[in-house]
PDB file of N, CA and C in Angstrom:
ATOM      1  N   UNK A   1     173.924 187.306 121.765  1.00  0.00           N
ATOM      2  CA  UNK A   1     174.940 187.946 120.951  1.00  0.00           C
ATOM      3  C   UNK A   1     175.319 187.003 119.820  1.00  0.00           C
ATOM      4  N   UNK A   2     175.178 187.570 118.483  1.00  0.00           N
ATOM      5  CA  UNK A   2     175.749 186.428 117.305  1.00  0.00           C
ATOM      6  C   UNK A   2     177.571 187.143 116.811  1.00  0.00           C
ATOM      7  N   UNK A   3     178.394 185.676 117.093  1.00  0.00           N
ATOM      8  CA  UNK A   3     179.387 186.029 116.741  1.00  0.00           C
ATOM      9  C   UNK A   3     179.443 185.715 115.216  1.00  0.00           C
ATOM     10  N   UNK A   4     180.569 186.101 114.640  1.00  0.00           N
ATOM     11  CA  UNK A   4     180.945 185.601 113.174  1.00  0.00           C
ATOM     12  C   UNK A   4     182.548 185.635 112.807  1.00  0.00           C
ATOM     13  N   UNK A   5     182.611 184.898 112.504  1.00  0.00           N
ATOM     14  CA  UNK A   5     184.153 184.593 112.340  1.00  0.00           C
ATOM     15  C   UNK A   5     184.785 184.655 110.582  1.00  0.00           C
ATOM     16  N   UNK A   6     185.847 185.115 110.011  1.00  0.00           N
ATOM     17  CA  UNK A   6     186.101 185.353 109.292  1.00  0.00           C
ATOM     18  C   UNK A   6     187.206 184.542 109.329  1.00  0.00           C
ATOM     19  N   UNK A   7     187.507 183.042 108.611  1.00  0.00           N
ATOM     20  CA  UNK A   7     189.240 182.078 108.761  1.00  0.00           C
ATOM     21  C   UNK A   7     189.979 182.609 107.255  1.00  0.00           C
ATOM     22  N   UNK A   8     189.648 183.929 106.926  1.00  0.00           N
ATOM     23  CA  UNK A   8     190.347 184.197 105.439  1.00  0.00           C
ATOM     24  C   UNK A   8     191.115 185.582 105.997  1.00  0.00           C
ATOM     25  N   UNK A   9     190.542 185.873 107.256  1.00  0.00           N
ATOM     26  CA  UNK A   9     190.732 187.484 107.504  1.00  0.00           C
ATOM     27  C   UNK A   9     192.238 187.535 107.693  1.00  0.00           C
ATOM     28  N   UNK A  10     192.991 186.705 108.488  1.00  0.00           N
ATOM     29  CA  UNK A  10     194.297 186.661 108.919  1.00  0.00           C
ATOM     30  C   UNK A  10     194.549 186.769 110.311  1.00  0.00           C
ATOM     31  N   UNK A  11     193.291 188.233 110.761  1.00  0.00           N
ATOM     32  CA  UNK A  11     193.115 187.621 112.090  1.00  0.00           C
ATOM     33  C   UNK A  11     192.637 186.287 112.791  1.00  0.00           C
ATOM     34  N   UNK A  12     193.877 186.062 114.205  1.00  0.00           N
ATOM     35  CA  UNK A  12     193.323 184.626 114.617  1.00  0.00           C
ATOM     36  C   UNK A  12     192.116 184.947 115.280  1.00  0.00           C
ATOM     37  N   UNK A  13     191.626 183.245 115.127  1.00  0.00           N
ATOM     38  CA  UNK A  13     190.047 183.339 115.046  1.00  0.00           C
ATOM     39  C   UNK A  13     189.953 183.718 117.062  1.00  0.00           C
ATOM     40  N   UNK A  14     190.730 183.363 117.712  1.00  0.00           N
ATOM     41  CA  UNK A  14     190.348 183.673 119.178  1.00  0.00           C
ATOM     42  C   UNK A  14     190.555 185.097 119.171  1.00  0.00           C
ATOM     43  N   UNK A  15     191.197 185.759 118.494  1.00  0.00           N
ATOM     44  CA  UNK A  15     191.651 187.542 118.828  1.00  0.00           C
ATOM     45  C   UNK A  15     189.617 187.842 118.194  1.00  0.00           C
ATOM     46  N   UNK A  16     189.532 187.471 116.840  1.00  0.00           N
ATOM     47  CA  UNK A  16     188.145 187.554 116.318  1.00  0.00           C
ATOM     48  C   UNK A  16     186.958 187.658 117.583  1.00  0.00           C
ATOM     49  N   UNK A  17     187.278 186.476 118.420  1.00  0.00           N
ATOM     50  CA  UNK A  17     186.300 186.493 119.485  1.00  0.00           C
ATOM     51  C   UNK A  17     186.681 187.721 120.035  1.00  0.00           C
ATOM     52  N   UNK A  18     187.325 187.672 120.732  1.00  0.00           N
ATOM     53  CA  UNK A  18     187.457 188.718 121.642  1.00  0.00           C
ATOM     54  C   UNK A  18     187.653 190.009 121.258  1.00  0.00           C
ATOM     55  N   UNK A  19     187.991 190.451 120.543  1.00  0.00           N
ATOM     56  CA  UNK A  19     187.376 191.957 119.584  1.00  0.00           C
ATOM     57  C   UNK A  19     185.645 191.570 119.543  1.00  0.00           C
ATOM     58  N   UNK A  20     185.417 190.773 119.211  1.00  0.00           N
ATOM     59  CA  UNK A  20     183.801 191.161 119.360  1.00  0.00           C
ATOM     60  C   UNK A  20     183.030 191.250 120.517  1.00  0.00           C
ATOM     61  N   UNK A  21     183.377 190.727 121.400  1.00  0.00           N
ATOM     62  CA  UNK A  21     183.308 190.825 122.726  1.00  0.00           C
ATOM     63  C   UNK A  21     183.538 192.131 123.129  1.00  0.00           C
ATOM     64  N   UNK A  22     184.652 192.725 122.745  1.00  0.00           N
ATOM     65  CA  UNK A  22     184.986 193.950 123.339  1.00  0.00           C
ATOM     66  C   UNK A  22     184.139 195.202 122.777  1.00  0.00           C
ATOM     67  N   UNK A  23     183.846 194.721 121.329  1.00  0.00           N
ATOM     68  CA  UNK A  23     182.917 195.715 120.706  1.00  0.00           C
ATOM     69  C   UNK A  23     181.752 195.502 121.583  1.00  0.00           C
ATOM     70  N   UNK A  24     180.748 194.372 121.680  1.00  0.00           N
ATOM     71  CA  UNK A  24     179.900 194.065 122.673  1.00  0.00           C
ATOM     72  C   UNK A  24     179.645 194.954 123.657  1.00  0.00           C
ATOM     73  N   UNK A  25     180.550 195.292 124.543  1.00  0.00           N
ATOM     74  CA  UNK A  25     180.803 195.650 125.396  1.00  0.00           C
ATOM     75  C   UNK A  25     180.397 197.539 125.209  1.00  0.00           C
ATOM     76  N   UNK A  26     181.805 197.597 125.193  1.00  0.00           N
ATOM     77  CA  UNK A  26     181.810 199.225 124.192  1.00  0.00           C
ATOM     78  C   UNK A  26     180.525 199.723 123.939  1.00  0.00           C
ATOM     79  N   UNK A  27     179.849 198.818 123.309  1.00  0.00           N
ATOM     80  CA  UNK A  27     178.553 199.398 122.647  1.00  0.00           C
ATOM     81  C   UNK A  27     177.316 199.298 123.226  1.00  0.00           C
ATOM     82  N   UNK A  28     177.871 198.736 124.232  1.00  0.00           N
ATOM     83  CA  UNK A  28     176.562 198.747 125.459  1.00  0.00           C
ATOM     84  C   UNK A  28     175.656 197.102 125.266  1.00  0.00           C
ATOM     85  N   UNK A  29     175.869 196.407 124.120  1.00  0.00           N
ATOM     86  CA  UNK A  29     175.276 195.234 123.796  1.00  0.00           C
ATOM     87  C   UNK A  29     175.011 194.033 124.851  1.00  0.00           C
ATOM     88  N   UNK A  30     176.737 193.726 125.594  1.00  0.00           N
ATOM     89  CA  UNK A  30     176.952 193.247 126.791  1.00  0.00           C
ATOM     90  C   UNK A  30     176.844 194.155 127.500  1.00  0.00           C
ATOM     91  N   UNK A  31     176.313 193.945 128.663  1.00  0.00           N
ATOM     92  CA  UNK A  31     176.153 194.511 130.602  1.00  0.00           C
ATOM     93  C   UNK A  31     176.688 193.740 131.117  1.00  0.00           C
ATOM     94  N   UNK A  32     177.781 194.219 132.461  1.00  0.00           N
ATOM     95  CA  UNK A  32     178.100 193.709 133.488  1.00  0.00           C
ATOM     96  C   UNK A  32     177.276 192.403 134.057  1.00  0.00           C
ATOM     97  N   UNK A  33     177.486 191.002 134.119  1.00  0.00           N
ATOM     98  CA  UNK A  33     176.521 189.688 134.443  1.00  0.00           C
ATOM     99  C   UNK A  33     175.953 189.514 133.681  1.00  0.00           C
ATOM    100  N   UNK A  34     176.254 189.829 131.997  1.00  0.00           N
ATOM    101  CA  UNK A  34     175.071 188.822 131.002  1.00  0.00           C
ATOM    102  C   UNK A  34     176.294 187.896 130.518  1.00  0.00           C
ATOM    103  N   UNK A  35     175.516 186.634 130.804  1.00  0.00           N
ATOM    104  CA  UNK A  35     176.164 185.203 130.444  1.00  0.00           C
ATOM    105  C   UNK A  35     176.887 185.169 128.910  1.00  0.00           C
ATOM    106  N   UNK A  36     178.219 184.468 128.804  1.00  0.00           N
ATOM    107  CA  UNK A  36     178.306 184.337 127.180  1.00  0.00           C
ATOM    108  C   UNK A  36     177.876 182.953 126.806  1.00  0.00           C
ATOM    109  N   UNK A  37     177.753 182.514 125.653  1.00  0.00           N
ATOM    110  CA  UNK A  37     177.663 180.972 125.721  1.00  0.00           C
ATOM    111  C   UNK A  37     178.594 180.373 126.384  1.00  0.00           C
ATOM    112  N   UNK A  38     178.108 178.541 126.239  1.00  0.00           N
ATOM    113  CA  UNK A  38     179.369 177.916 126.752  1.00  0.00           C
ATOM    114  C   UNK A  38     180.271 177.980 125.516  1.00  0.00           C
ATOM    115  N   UNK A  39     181.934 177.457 126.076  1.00  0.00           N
ATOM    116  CA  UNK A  39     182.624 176.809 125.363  1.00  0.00           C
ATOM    117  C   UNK A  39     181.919 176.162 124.461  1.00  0.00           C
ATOM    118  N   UNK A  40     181.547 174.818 124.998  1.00  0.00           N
ATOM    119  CA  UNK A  40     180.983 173.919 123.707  1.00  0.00           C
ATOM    120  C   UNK A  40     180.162 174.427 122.723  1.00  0.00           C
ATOM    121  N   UNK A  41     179.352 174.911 123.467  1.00  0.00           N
ATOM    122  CA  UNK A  41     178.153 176.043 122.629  1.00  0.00           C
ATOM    123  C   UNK A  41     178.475 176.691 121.399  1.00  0.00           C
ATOM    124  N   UNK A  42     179.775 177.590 122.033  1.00  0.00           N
ATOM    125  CA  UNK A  42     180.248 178.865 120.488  1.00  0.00           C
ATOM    126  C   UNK A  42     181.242 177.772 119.871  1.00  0.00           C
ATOM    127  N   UNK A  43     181.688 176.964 120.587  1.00  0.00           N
ATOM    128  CA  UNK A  43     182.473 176.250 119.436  1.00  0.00           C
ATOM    129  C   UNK A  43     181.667 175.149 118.428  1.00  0.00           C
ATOM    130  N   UNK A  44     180.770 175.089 118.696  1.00  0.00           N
ATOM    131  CA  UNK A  44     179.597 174.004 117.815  1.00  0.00           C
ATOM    132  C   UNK A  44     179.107 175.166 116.484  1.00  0.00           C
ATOM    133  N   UNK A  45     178.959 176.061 117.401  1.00  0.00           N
ATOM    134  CA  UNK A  45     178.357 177.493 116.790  1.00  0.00           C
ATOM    135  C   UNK A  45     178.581 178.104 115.454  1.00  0.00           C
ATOM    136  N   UNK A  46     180.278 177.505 115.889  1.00  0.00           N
ATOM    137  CA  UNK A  46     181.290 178.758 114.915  1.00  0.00           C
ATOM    138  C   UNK A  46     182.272 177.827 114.223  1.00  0.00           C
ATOM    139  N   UNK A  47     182.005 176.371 114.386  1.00  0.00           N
ATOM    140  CA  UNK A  47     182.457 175.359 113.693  1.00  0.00           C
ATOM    141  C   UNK A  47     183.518 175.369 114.242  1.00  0.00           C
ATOM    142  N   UNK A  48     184.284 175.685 115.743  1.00  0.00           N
ATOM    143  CA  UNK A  48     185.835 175.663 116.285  1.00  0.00           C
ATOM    144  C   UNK A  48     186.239 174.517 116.784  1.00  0.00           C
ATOM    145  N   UNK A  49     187.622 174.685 117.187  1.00  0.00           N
ATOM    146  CA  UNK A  49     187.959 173.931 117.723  1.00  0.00           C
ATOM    147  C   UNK A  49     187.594 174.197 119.367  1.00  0.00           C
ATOM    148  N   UNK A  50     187.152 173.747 120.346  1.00  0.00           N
ATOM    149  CA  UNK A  50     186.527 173.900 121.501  1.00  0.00           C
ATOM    150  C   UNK A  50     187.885 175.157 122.034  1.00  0.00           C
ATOM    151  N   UNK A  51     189.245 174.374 122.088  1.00  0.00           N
ATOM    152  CA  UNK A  51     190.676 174.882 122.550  1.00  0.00           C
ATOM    153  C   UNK A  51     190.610 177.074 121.785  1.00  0.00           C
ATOM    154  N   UNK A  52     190.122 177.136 121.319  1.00  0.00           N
ATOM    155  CA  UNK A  52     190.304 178.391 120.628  1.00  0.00           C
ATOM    156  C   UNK A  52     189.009 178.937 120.688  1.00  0.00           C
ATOM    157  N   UNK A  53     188.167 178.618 121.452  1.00  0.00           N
ATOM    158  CA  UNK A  53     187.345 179.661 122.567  1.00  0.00           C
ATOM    159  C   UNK A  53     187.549 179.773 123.607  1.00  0.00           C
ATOM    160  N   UNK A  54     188.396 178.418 124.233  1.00  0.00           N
ATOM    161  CA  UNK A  54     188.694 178.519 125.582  1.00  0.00           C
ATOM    162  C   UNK A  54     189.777 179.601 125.732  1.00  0.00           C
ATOM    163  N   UNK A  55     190.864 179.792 124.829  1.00  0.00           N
ATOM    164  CA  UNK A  55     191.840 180.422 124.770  1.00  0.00           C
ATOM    165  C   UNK A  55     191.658 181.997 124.798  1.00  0.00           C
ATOM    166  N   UNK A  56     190.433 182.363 123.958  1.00  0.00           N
ATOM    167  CA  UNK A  56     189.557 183.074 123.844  1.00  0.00           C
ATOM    168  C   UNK A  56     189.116 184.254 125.279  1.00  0.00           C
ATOM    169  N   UNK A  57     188.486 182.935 125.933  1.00  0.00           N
ATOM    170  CA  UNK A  57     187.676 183.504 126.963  1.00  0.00           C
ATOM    171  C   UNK A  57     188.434 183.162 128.212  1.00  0.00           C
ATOM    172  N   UNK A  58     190.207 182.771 128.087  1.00  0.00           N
ATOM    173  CA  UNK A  58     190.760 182.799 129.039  1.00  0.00           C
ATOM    174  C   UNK A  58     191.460 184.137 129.449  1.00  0.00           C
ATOM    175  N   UNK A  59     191.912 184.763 127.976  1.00  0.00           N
ATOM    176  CA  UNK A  59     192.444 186.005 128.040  1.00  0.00           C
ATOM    177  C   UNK A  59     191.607 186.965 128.276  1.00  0.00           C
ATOM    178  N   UNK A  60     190.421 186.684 128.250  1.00  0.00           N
ATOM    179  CA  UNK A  60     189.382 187.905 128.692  1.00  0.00           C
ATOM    180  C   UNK A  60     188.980 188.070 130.133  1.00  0.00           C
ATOM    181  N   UNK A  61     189.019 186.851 130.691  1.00  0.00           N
ATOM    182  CA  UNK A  61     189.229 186.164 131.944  1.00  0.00           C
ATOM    183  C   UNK A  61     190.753 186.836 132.596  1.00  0.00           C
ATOM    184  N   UNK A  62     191.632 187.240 131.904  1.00  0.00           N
ATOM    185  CA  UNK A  62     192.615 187.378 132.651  1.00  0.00           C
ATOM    186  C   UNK A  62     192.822 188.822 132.634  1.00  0.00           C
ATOM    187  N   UNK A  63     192.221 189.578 131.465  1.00  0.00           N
ATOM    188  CA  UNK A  63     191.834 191.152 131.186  1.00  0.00           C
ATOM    189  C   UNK A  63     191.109 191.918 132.071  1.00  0.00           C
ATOM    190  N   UNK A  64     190.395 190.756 132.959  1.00  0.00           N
ATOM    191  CA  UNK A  64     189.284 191.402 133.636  1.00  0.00           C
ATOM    192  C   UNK A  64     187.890 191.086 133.095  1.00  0.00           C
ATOM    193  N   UNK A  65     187.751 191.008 131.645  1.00  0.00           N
ATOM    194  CA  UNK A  65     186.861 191.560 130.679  1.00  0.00           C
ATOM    195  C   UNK A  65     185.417 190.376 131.229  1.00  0.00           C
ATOM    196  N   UNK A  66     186.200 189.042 131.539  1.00  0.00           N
ATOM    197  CA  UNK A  66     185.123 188.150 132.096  1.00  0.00           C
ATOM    198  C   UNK A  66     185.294 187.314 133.486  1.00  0.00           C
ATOM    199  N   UNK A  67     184.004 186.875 134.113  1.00  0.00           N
ATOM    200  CA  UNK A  67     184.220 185.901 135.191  1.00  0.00           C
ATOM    201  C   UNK A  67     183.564 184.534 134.666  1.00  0.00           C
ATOM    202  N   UNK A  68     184.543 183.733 134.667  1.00  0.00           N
ATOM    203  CA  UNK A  68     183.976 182.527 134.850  1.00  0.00           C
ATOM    204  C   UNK A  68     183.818 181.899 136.345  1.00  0.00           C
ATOM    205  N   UNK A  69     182.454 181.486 136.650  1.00  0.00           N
ATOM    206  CA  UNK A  69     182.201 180.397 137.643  1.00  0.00           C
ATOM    207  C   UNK A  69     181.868 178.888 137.185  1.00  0.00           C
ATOM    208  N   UNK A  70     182.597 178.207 138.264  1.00  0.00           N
ATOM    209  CA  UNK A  70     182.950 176.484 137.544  1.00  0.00           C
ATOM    210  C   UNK A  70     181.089 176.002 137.890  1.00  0.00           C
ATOM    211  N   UNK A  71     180.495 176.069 136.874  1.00  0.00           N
ATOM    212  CA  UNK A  71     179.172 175.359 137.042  1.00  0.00           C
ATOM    213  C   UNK A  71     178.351 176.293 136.673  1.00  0.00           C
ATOM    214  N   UNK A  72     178.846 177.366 136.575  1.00  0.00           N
ATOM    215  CA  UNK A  72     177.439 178.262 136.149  1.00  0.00           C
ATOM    216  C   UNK A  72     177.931 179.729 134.756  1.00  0.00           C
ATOM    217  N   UNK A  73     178.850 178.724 134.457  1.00  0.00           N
ATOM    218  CA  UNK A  73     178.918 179.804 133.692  1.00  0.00           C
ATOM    219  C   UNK A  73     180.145 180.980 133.422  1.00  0.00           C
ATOM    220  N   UNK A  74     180.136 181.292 132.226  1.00  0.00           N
ATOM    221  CA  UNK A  74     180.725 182.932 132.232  1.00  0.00           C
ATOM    222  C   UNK A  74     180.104 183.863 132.015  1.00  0.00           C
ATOM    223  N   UNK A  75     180.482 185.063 132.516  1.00  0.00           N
ATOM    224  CA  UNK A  75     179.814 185.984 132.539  1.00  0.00           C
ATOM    225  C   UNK A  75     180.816 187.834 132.323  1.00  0.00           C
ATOM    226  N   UNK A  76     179.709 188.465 131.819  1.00  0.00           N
ATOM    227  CA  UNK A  76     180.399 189.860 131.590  1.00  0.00           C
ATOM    228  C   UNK A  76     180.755 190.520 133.278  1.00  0.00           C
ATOM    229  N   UNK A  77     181.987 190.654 133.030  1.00  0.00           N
ATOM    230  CA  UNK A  77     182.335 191.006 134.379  1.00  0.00           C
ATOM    231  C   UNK A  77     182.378 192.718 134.346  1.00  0.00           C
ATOM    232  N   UNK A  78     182.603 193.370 135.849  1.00  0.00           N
ATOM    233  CA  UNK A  78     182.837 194.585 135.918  1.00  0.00           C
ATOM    234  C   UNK A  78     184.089 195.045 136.547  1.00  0.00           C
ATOM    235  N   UNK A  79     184.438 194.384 136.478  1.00  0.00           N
ATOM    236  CA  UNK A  79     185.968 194.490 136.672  1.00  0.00           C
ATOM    237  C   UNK A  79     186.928 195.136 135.575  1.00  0.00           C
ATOM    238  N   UNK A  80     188.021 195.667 135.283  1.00  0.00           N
ATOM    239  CA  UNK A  80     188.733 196.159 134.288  1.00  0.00           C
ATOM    240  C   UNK A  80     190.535 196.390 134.992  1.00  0.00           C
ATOM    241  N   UNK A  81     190.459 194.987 135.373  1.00  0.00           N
ATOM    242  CA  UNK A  81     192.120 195.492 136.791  1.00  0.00           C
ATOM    243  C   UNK A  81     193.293 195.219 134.966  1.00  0.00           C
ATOM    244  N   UNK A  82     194.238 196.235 135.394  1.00  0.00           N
ATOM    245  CA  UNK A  82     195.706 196.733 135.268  1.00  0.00           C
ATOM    246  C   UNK A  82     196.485 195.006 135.158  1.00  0.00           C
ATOM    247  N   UNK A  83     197.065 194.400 133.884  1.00  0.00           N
ATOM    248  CA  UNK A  83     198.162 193.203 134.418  1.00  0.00           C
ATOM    249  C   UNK A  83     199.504 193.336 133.807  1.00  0.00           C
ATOM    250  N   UNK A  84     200.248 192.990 134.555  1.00  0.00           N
ATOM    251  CA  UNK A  84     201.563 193.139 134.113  1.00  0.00           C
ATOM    252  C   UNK A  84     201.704 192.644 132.707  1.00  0.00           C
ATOM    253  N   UNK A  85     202.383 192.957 131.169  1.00  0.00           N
ATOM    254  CA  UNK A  85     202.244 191.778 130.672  1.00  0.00           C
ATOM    255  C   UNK A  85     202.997 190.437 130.279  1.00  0.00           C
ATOM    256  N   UNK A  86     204.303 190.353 131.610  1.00  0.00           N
ATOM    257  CA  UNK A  86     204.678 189.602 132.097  1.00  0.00           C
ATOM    258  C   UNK A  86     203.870 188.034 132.406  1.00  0.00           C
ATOM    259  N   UNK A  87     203.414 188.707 133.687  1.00  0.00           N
ATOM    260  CA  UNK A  87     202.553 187.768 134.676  1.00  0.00           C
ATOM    261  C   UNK A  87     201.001 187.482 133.329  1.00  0.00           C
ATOM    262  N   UNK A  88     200.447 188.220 132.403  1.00  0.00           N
ATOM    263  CA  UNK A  88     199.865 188.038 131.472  1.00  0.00           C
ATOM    264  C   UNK A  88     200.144 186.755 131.009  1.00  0.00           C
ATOM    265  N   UNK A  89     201.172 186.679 130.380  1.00  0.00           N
ATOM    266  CA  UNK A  89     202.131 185.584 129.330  1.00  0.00           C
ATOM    267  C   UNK A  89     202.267 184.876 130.521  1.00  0.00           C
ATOM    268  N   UNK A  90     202.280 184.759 131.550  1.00  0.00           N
ATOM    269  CA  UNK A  90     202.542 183.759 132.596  1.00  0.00           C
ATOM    270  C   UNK A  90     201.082 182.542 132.680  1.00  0.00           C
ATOM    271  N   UNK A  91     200.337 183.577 132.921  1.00  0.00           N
ATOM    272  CA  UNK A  91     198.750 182.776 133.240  1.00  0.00           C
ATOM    273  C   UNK A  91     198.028 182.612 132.368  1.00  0.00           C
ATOM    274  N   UNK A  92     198.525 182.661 130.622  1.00  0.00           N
ATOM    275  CA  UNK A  92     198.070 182.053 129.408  1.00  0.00           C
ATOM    276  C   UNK A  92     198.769 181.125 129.122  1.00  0.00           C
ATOM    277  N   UNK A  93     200.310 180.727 129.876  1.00  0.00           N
ATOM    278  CA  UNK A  93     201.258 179.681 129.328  1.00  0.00           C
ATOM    279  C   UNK A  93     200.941 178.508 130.574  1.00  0.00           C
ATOM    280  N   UNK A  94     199.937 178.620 131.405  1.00  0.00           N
ATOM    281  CA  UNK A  94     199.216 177.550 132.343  1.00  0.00           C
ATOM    282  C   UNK A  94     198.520 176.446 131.416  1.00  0.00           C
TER     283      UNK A  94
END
């Protein structure tokens, strides 16, 4: 998947990720278990700061939208669970 980032658009560049991700998705591009890059990877990639993919792919992580496993990766998840957006703002302010 090639991302592209726009730093003139106004949108922040982690919402950028993850709208494309979600288009990804939507459009059938991503399947349920296809890997995204690493962190380091899209942030080398996309000239980021490492912190604003992680941020990125934490909220997608917390959407449902992804699984990360510690050593192997993230991945397109199939999951799509319901979060308060309380407890949301709770487990992004970790």
């Amino acid at each position: 998947m090639e991302f592209s980032i726009d730093s003139k658009s106004g949108v922040p560049l982690y919402r950028q990720i993850i709208e494309q991700v979600k288009f990804a998705i939507a459009g059938g591009k991503l399947q349920p278990g296809d890997r995204l890059p690493t962190v380091r990877q899209l942030a080398v990639d996309l000239s980021l700061n490492p912190n604003t993919v992680i941020r990125a792919y934490r909220e997608m992580e917390i959407e449902g939208l992804l699984d990360t496993q510690q050593g192997s990766g993230t991945f397109v998840g199939d999951r799509r669970p319901g979060i308060d957006p309380v407890e949301r703002q709770r487990m992004l302010d970790q």
